[in-house]
Every structure is written in C-alpha cells, then in structure tokens.
Protein backbone atom coordinates (compact mmCIF):
# COMPACT_ATOMS: atom_id res chain seq x y z
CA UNK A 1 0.00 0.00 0.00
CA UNK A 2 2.74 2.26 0.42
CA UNK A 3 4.20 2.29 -2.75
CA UNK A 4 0.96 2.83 -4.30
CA UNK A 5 1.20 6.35 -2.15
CA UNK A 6 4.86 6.94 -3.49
CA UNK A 7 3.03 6.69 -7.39
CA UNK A 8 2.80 10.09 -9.30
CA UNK A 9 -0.59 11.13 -9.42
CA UNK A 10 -1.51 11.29 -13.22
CA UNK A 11 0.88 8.48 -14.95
CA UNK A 12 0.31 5.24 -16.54
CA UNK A 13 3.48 4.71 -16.93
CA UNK A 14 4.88 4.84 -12.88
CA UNK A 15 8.45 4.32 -13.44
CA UNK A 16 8.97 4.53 -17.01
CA UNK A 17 12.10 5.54 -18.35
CA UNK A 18 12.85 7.24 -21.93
CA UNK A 19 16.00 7.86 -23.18
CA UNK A 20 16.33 11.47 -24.64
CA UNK A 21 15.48 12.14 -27.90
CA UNK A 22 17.32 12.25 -31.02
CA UNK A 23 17.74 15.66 -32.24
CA UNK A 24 16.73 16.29 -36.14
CA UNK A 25 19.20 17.07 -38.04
CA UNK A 26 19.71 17.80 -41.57
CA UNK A 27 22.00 15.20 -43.00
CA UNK A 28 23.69 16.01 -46.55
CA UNK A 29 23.45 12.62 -48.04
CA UNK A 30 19.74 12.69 -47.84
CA UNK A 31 19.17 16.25 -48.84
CA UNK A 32 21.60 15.47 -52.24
CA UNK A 33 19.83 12.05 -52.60
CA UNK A 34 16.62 14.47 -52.04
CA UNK A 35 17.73 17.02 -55.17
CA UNK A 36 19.02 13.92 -57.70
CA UNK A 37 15.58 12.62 -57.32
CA UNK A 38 14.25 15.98 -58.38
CA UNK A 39 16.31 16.52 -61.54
CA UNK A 40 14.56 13.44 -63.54
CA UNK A 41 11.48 14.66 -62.01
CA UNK A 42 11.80 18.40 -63.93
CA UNK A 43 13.45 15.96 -66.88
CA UNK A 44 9.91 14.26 -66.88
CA UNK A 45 7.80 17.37 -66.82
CA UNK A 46 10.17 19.02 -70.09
CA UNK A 47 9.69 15.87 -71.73
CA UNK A 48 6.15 15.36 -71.44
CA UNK A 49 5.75 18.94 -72.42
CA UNK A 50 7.70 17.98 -75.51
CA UNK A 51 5.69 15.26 -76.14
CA UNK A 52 2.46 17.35 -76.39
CA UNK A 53 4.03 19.72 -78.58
CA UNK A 54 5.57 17.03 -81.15
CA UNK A 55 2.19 15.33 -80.96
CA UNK A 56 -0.10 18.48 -82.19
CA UNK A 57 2.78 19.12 -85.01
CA UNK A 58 2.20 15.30 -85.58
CA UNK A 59 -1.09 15.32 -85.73
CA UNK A 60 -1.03 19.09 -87.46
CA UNK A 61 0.83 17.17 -90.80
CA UNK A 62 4.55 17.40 -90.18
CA UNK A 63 4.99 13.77 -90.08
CA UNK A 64 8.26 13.66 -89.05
CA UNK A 65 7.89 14.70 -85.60
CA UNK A 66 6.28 11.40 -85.09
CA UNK A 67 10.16 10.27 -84.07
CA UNK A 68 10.77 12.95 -81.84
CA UNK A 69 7.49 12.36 -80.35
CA UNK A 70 8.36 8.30 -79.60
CA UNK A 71 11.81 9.38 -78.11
CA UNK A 72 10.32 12.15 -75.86
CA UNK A 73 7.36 9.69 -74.64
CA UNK A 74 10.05 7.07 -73.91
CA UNK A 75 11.73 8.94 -72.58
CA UNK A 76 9.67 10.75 -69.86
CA UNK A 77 8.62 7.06 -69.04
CA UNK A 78 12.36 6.24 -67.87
CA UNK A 79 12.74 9.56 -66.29
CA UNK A 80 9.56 9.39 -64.22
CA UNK A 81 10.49 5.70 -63.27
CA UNK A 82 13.85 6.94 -62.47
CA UNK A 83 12.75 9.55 -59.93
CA UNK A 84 10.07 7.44 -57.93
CA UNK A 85 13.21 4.36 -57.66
CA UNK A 86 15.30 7.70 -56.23
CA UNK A 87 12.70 8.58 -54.49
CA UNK A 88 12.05 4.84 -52.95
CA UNK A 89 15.39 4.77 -51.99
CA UNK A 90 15.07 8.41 -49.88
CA UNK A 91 12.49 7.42 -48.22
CA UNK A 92 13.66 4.01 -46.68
CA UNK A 93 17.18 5.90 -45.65
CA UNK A 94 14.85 8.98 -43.81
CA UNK A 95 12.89 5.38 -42.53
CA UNK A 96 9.22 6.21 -43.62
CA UNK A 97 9.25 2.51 -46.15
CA UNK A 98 10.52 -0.36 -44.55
CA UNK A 99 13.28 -1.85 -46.56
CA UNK A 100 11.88 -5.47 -47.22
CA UNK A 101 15.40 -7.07 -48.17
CA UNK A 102 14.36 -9.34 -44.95
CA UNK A 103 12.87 -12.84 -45.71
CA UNK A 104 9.09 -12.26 -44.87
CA UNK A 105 9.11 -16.01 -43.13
CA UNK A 106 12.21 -16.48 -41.37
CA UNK A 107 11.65 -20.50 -40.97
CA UNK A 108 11.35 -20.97 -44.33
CA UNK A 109 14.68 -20.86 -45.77
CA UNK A 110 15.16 -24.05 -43.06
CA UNK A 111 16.22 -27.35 -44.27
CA UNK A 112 12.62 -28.37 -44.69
CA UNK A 113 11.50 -29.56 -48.58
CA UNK A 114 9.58 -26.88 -50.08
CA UNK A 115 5.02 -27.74 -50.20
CA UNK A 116 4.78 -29.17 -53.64
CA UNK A 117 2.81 -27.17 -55.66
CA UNK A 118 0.79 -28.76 -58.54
C-alpha cells in the first residue's frame, strides 16, 4: 500500500524511463539524394511537355515529328520511373518505407522440402 502512495498522481506509466530524444538534423546525403531525385522529375515534366508539342505538329501534318514524339514519350517514361526508384530509396534511408530485403518467413529458408505445388 505504500508504494501505491509513493506513485505520481496522473501516470500510466509509474516508473517509465525514456531515453532522450534524437535531435533532427539535416544530414547532406539525404538532402543530395533528395535534389538527384528531383532533376529526372523536372526531366519528366520538359519531356512530357515535348511530347504534347511534337504530338499536335504530328497530328497538325509534319509527319516527321512522329520520331521525336516516340523518343520524348520514352523517354519521360524512364525519367519518371527513375525519380520514384530515387525517391524509394530516400524514403527508406529517412525510414518512412521499410526496406523489405528481410525474408518475410524467417523459418522458411530451413532445411525443410519446399510444399509441392501442382
């Protein structure tokens, strides 16, 4: 009954214990990971802006910016995959995505035979 008494009025937690917390900082890997991701982004933007343009002077009869059309659409395709794999990659290092590198069922790269699947 006495240490009930000794209790803080008000906590859960009674004796709890946290460690200080980590003080934000900016780190400069993540901030230039951060501005790499953004140049295929703007990359992306130009190109799909190119697109549209080579596709009304396509579609308007010059026939030869069908090319240039093909090579900007590609292209904005690897650019925008390129940013959201840089992007991927930021966000695991800050630690908002879990990087899943991990087996998912740690027993099952045992010795045991694999279910046979028909």
């Amino acid at each position: 009954m006495a240490r009930s008494a000794e209790k803080a009025v008000g906590t859960s937690r009674g004796g709890a214990r946290r460690g200080a917390k980590p003080k934000r900082s900016v780190r400069p890997q993540l901030l230039g990971l951060a501005l790499v991701a953004l140049v295929p982004l703007v990359a992306w933007g130009v190109l799909v802006w190119m697109a549209i343009h080579f596709g009304r002077s396509a579609r308007g009869g010059d026939s030869g910016k069908w090319v240039y059309l093909a090579a900007a659409s590609i292209g904005a395709v690897v650019c925008l995959f390129l940013s959201l794999w840089l992007l991927t990659m930021l966000l695991r290092r800050v630690g908002i995505l879990e990087d899943d590198h991990e087996p998912a069922h740690p027993h099952r790269d045992s010795h045991q035979p694999a279910p046979h699947r028909h």
